[in-house]
C-alpha atoms as a PDB file:
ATOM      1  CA  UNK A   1      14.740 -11.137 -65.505  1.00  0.00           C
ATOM      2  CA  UNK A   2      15.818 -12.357 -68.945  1.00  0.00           C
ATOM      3  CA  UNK A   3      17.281 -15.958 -68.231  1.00  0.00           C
ATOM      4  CA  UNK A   4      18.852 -16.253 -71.671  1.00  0.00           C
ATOM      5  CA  UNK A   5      17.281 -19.306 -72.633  1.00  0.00           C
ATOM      6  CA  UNK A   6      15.657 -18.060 -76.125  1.00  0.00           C
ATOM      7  CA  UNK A   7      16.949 -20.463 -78.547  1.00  0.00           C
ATOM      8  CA  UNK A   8      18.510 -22.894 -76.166  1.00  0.00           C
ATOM      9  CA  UNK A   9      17.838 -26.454 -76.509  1.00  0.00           C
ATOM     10  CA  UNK A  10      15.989 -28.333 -73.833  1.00  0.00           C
ATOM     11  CA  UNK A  11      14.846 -32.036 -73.693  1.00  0.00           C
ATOM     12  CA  UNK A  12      12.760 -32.730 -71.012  1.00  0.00           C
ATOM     13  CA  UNK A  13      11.644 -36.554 -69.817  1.00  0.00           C
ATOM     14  CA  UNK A  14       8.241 -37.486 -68.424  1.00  0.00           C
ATOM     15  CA  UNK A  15       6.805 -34.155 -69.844  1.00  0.00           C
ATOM     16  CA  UNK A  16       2.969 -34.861 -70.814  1.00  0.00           C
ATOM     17  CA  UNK A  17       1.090 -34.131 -67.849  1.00  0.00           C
ATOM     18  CA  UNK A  18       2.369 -32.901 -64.210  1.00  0.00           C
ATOM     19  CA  UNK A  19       5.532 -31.533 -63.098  1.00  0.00           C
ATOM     20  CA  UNK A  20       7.360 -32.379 -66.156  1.00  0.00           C
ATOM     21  CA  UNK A  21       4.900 -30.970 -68.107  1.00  0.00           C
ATOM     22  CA  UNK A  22       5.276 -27.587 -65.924  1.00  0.00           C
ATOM     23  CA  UNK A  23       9.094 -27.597 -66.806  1.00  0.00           C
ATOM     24  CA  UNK A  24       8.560 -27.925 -69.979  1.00  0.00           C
ATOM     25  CA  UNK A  25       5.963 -25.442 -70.346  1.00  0.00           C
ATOM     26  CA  UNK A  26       8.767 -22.614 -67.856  1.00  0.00           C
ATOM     27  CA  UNK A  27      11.319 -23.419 -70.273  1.00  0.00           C
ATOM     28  CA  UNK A  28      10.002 -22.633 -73.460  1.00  0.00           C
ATOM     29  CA  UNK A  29       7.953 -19.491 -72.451  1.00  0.00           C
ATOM     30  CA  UNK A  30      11.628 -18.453 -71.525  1.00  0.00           C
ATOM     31  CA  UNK A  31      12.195 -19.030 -75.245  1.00  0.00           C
ATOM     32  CA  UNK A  32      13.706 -22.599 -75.371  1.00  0.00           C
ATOM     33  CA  UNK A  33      13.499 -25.158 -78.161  1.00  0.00           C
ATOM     34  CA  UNK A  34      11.687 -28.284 -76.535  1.00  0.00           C
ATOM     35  CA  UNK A  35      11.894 -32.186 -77.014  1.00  0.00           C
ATOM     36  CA  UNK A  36       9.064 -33.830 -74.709  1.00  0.00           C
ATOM     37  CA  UNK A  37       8.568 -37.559 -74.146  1.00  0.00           C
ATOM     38  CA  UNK A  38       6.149 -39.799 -72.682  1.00  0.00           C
ATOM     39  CA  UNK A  39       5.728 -43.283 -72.659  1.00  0.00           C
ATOM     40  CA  UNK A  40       1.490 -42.705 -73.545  1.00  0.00           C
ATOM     41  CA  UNK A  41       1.871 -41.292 -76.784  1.00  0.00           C
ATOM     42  CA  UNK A  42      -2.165 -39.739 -77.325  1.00  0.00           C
ATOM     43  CA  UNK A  43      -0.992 -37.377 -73.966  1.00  0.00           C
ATOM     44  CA  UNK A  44       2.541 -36.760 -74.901  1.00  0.00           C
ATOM     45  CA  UNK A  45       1.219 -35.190 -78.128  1.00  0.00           C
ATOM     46  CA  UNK A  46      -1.663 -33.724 -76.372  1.00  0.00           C
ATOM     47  CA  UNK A  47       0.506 -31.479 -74.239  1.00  0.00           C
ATOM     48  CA  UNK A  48       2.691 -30.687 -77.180  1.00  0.00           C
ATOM     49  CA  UNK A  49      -0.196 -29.048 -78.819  1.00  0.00           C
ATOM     50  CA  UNK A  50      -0.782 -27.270 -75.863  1.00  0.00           C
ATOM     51  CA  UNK A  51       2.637 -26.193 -75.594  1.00  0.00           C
ATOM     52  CA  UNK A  52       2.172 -24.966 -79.434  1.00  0.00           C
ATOM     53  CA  UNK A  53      -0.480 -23.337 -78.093  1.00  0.00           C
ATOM     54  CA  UNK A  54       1.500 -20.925 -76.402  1.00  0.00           C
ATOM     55  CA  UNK A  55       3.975 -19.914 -79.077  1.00  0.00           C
ATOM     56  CA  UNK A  56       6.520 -22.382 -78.121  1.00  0.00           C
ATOM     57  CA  UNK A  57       8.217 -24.379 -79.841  1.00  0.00           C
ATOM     58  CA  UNK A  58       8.099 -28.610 -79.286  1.00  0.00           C
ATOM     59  CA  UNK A  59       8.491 -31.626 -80.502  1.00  0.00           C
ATOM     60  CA  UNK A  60       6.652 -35.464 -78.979  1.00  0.00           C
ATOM     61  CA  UNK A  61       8.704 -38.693 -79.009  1.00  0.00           C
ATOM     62  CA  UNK A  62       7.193 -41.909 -77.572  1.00  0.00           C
ATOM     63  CA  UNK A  63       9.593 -43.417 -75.416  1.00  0.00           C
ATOM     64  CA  UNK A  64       9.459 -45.475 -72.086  1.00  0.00           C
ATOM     65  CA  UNK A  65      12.502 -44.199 -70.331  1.00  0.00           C
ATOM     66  CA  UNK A  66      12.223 -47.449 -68.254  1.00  0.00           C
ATOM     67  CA  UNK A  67      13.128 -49.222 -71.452  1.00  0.00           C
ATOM     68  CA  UNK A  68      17.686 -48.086 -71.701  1.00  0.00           C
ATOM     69  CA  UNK A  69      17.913 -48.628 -75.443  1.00  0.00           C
ATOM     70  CA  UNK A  70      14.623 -46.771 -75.957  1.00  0.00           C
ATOM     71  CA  UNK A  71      15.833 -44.337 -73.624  1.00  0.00           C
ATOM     72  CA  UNK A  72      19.269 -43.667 -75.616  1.00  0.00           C
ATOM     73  CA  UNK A  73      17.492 -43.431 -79.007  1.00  0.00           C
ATOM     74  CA  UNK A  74      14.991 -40.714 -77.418  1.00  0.00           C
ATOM     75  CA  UNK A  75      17.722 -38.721 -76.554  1.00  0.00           C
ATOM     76  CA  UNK A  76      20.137 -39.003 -79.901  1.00  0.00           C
ATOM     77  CA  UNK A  77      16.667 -38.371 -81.613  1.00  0.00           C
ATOM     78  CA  UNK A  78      15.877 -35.342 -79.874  1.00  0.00           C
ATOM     79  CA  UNK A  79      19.767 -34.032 -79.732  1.00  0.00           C
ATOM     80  CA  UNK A  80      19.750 -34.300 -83.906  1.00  0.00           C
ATOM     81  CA  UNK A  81      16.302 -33.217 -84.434  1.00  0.00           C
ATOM     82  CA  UNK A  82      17.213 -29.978 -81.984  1.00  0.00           C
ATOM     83  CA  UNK A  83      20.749 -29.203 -83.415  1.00  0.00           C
ATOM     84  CA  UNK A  84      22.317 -30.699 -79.596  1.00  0.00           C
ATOM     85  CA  UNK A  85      20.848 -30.061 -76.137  1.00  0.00           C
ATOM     86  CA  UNK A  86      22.051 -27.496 -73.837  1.00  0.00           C
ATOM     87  CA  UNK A  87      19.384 -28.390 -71.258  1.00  0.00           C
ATOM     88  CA  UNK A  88      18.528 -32.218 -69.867  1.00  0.00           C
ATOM     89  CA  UNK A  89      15.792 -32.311 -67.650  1.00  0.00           C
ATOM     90  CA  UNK A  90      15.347 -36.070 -66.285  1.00  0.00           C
ATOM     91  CA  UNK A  91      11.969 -37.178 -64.757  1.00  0.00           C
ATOM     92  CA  UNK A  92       9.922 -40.400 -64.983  1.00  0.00           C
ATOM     93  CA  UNK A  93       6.847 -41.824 -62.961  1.00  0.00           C
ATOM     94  CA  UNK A  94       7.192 -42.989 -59.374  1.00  0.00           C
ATOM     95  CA  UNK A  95       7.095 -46.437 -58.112  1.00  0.00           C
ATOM     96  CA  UNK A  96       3.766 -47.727 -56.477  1.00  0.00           C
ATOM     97  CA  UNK A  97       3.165 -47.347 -52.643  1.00  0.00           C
ATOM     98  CA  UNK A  98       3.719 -50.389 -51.838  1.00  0.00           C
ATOM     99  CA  UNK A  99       4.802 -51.856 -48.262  1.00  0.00           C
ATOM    100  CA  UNK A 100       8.354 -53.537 -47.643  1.00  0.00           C
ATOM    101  CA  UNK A 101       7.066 -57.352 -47.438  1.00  0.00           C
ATOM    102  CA  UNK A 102       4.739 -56.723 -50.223  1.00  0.00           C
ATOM    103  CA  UNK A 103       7.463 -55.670 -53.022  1.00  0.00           C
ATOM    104  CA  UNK A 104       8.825 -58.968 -55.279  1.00  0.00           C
ATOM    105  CA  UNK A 105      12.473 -58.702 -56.694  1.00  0.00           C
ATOM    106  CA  UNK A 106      10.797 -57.573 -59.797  1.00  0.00           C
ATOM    107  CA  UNK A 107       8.964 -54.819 -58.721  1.00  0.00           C
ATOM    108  CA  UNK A 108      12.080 -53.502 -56.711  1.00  0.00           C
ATOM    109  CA  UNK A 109      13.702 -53.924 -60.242  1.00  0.00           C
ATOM    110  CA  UNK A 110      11.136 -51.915 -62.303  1.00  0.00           C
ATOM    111  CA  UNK A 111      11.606 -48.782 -59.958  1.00  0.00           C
ATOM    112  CA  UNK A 112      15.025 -49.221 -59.818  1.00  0.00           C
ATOM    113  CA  UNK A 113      15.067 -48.916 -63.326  1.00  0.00           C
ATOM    114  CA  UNK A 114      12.199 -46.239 -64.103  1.00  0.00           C
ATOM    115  CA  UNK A 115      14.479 -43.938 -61.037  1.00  0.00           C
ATOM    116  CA  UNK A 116      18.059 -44.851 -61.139  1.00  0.00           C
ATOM    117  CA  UNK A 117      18.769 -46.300 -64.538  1.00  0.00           C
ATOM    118  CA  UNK A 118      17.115 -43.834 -66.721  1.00  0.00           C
ATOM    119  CA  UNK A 119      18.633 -40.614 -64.874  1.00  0.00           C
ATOM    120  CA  UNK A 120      22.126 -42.851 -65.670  1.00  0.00           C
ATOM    121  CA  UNK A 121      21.100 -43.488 -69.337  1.00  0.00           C
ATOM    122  CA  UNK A 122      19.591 -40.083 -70.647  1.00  0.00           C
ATOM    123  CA  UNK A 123      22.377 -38.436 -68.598  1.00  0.00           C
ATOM    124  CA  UNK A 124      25.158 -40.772 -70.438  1.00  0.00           C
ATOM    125  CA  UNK A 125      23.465 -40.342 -73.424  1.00  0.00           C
ATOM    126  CA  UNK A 126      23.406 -36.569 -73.297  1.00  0.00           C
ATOM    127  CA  UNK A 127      26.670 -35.555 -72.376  1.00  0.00           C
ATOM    128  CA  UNK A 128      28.401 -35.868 -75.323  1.00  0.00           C
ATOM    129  CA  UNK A 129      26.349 -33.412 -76.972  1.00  0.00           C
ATOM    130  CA  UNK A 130      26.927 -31.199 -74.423  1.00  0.00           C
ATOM    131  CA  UNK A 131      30.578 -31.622 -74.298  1.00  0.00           C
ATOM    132  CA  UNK A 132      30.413 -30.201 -77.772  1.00  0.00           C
ATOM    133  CA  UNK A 133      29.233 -27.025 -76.898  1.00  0.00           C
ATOM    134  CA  UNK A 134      31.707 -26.703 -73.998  1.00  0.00           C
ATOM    135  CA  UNK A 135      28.112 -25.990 -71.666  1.00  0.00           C
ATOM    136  CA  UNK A 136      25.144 -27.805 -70.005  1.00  0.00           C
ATOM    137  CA  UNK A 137      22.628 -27.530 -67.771  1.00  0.00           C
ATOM    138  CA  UNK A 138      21.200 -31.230 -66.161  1.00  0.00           C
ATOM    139  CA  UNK A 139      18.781 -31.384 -63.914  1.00  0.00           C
ATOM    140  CA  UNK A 140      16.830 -34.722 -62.256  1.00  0.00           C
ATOM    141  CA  UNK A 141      13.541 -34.296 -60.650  1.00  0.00           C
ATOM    142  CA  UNK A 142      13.636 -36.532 -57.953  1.00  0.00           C
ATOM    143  CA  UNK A 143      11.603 -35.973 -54.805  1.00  0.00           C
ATOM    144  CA  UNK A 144      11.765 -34.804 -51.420  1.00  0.00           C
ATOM    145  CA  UNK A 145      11.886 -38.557 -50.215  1.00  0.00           C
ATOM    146  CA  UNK A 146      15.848 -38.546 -50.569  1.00  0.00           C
ATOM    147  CA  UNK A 147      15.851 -36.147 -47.311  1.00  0.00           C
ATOM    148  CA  UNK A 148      12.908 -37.622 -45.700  1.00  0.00           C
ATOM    149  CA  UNK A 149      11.612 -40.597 -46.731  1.00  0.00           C
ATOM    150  CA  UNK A 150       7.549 -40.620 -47.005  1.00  0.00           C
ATOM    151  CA  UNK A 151       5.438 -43.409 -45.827  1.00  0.00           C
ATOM    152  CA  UNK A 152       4.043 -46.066 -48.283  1.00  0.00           C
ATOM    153  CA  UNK A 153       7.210 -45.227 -51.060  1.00  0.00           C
ATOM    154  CA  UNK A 154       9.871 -47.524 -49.612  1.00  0.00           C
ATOM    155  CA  UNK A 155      10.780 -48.392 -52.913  1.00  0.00           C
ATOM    156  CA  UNK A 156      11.238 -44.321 -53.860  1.00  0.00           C
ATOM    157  CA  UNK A 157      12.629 -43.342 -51.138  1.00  0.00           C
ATOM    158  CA  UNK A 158      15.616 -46.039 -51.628  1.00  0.00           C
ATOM    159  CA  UNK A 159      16.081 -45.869 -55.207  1.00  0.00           C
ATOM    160  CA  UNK A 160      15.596 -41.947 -55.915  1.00  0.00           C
ATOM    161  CA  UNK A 161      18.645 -41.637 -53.329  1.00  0.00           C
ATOM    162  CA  UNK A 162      20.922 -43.212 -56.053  1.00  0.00           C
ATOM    163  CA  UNK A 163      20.458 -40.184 -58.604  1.00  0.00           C
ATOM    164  CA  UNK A 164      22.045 -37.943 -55.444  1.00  0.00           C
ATOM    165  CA  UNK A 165      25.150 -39.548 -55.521  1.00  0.00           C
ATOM    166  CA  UNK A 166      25.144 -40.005 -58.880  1.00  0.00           C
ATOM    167  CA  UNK A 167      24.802 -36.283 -59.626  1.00  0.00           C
ATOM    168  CA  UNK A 168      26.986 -35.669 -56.797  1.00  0.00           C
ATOM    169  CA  UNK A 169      30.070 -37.496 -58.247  1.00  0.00           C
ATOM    170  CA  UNK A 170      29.283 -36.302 -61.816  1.00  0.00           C
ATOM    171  CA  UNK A 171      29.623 -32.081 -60.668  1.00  0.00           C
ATOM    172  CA  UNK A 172      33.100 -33.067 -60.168  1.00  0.00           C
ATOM    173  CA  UNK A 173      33.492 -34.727 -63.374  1.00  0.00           C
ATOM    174  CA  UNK A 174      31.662 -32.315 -65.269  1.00  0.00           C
ATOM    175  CA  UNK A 175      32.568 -28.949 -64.435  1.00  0.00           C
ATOM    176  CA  UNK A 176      35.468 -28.835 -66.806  1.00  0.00           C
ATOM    177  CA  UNK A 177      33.470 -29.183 -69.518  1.00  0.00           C
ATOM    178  CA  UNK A 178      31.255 -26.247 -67.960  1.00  0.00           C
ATOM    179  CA  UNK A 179      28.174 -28.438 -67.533  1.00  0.00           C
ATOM    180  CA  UNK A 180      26.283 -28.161 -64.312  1.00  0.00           C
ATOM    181  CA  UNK A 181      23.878 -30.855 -62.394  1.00  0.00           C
ATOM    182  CA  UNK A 182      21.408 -30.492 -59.849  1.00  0.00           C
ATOM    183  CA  UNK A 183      18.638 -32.106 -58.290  1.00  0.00           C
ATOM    184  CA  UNK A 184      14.969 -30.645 -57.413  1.00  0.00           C
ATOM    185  CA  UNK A 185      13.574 -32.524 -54.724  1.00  0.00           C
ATOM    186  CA  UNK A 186       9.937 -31.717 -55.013  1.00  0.00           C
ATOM    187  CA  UNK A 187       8.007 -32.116 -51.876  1.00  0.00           C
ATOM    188  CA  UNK A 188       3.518 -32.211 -52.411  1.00  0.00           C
ATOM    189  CA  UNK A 189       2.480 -30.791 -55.658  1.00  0.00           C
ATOM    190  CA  UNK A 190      -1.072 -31.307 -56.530  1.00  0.00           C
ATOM    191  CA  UNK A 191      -0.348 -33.428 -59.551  1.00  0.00           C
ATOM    192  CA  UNK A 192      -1.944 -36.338 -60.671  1.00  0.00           C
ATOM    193  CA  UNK A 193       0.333 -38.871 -58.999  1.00  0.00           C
ATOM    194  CA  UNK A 194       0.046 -36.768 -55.842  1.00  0.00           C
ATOM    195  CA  UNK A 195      -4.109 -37.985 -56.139  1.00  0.00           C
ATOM    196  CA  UNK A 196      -3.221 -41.344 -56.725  1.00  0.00           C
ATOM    197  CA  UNK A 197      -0.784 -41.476 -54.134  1.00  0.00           C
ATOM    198  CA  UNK A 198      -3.334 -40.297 -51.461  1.00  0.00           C
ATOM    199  CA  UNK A 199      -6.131 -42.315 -53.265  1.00  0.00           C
ATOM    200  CA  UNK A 200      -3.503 -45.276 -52.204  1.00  0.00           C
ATOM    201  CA  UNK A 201      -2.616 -44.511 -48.634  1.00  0.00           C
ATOM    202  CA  UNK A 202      -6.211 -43.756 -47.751  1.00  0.00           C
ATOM    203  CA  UNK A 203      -7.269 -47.513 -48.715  1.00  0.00           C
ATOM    204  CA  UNK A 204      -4.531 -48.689 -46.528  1.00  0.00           C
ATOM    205  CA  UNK A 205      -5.827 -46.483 -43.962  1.00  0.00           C
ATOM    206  CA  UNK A 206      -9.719 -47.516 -44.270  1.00  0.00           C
ATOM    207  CA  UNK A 207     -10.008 -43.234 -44.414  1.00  0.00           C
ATOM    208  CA  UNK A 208     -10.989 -41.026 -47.293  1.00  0.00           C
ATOM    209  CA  UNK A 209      -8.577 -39.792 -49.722  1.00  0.00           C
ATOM    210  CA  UNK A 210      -9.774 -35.551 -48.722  1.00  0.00           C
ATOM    211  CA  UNK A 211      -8.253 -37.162 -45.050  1.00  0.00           C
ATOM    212  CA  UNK A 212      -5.065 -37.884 -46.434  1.00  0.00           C
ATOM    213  CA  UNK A 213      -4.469 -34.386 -48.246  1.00  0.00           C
ATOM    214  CA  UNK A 214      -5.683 -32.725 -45.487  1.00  0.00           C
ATOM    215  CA  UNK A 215      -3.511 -34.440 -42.982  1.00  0.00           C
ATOM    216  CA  UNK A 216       0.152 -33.594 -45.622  1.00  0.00           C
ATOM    217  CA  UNK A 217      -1.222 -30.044 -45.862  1.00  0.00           C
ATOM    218  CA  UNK A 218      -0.932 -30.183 -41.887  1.00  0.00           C
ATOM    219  CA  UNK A 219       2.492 -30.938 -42.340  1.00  0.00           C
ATOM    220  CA  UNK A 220       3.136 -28.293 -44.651  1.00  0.00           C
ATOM    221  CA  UNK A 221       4.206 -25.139 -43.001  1.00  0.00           C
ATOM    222  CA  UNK A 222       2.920 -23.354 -46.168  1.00  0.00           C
ATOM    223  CA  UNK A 223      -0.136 -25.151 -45.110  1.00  0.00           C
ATOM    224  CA  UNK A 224      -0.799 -25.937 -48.870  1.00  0.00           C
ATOM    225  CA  UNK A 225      -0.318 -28.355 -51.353  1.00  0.00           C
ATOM    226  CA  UNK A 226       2.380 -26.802 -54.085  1.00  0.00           C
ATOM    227  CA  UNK A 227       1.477 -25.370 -57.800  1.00  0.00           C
ATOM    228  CA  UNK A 228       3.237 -27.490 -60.086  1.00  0.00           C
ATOM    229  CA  UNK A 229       4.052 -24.443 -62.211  1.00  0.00           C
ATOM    230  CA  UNK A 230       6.796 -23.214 -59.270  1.00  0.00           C
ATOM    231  CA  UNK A 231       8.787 -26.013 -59.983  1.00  0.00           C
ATOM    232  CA  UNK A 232       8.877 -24.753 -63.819  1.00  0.00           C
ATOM    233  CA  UNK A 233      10.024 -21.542 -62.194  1.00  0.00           C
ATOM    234  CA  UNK A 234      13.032 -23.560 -60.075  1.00  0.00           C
ATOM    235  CA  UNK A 235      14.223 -25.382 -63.169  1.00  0.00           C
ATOM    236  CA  UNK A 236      14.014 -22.360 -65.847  1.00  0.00           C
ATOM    237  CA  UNK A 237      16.492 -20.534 -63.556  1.00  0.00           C
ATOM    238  CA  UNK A 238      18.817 -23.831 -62.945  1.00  0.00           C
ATOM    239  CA  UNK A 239      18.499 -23.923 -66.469  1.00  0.00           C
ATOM    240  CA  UNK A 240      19.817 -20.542 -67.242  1.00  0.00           C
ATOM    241  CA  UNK A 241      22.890 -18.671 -67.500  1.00  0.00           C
ATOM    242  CA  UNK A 242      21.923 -16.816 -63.581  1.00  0.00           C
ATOM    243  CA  UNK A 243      22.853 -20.238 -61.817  1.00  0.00           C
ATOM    244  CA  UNK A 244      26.218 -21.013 -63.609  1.00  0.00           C
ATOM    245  CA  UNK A 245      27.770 -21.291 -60.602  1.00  0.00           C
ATOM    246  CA  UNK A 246      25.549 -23.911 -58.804  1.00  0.00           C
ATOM    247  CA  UNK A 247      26.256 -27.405 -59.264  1.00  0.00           C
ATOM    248  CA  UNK A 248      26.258 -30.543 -57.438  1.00  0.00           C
ATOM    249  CA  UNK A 249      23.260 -29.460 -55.317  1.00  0.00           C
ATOM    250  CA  UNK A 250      19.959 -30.713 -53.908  1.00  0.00           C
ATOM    251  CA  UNK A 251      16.984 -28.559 -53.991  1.00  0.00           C
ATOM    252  CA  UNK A 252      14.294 -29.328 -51.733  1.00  0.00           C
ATOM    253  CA  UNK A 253      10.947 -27.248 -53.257  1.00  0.00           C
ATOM    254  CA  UNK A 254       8.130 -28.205 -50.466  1.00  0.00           C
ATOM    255  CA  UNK A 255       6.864 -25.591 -48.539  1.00  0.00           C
ATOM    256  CA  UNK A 256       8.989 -26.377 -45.312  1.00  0.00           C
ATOM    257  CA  UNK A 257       8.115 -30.008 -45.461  1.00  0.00           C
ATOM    258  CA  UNK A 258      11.524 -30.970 -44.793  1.00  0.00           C
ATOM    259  CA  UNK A 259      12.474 -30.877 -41.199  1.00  0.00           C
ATOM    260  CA  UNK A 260      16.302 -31.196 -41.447  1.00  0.00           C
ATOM    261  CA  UNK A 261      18.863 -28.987 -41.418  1.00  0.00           C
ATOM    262  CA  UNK A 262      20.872 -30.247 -44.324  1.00  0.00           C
END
């Protein structure tokens, strides 16, 4: 299926490693022009090379997308160095698991503002560009804690809820302008974070860290722990031209993980 996204420009957030990295890498073997960011600038232009690699074409920007005025300037960067952006991906790092009486204000701040602000910044930042072209695609890549929260991420599974009403009011707002937003709400992806997350709970749990994948892969009606690369998959097609007609929606990806009905 040809998704029509040769040419098209796409600037994805939190791109050098993991699920960000797999959108990136879906989106330009589809054929679209890529701006990738990571705070950690020796792996940000690691996986652009690797990206090159493959024929597609990328371009690395240090930015901490914690950091709003850093955050803005990524995106104006990218949207003149790309000729405008038709595609927004938005993704940073999650918050530590942490429990509740264990969080200070200022931690509750920092993933409030690596989860909430800097979907509201690159988004704000974005649309403009977007409104030019009379099109656009957003999409935040949230997690499947906004359904169901998960144990030891109190301070995801508040603040990542934000970005759903967020998106939710802006489909309204947007869909003059023929620019669509959704949210993927990945569920256990064997990603780095995913390791360090079990790594985490498994300490807390005086168990090993095997124990703790074992038990979510339990869980998992797939019985299996996701390949990041079927996210890319999800987000190429929200991306394209075959889903203009979905907007305002929230995408759980997690093997059946999910136990509600809505």
């Amino acid at each position: 299926m040809d998704l029509g996204l040769k040419g098209k420009s796409a600037v994805i957030a939190g791109a050098s490693r993991g699920l960000g990295f797999s959108i990136a890498k879906a989106l330009g073997l589809e054929g679209a022009r890529l701006a990738i960011c990571s705070r950690d600038s020796v792996n940000i232009n690691k996986a652009c090379d690797e990206l090159k690699s493959l024929s597609i074409e990328a371009i690395a920007y240090t930015a901490d997308v914690s950091n709003p005025s850093g955050t803005k300037e990524f995106i104006e960067k990218a949207a003149q160095d790309l000729g405008g952006i038709d595609i927004l991906v938005t993704n940073a790092g999650g918050p530590p698991a942490m429990s509740f009486e264990a969080i200070d204000d200022n931690t509750w701040e920092e993933g409030f503002r690596l989860n909430l602000l800097s979907t509201i910044v690159m988004i704000r930042a974005a649309i403009p560009f977007m409104k030019e072209k009379k099109s656009g695609r957003i999409i935040n890549l949230t997690s499947i804690a906004v359904k169901q929260p998960i144990e030891g991420l109190i301070i995801s599974n508040t603040v990542r809820a934000g970005v759903i009403g967020l998106a939710k009011t802006l489909s309204r707002e947007l869909a003059p302008f023929n620019i669509t937003i959704n949210n993927i709400l990945p569920g256990y992806f064997m990603t780095e974070r995913v390791e360090k997350l079990a790594k985490s709970l498994a300490g807390l749990k005086n168990v090993r860290p095997e124990e703790i994948l074992e038990f979510w892969k339990n869980e998992i009606p797939l019985k299996r722990i996701g390949d990041p690369d079927e996210i890319g998959h999800l987000a190429a097609f929200l991306a394209s031209e075959k889903a203009a007609y979905i907007t305002g929606t929230s995408i759980p990806i997690d093997g059946g993980f999910y136990k509600g009905l809505m």
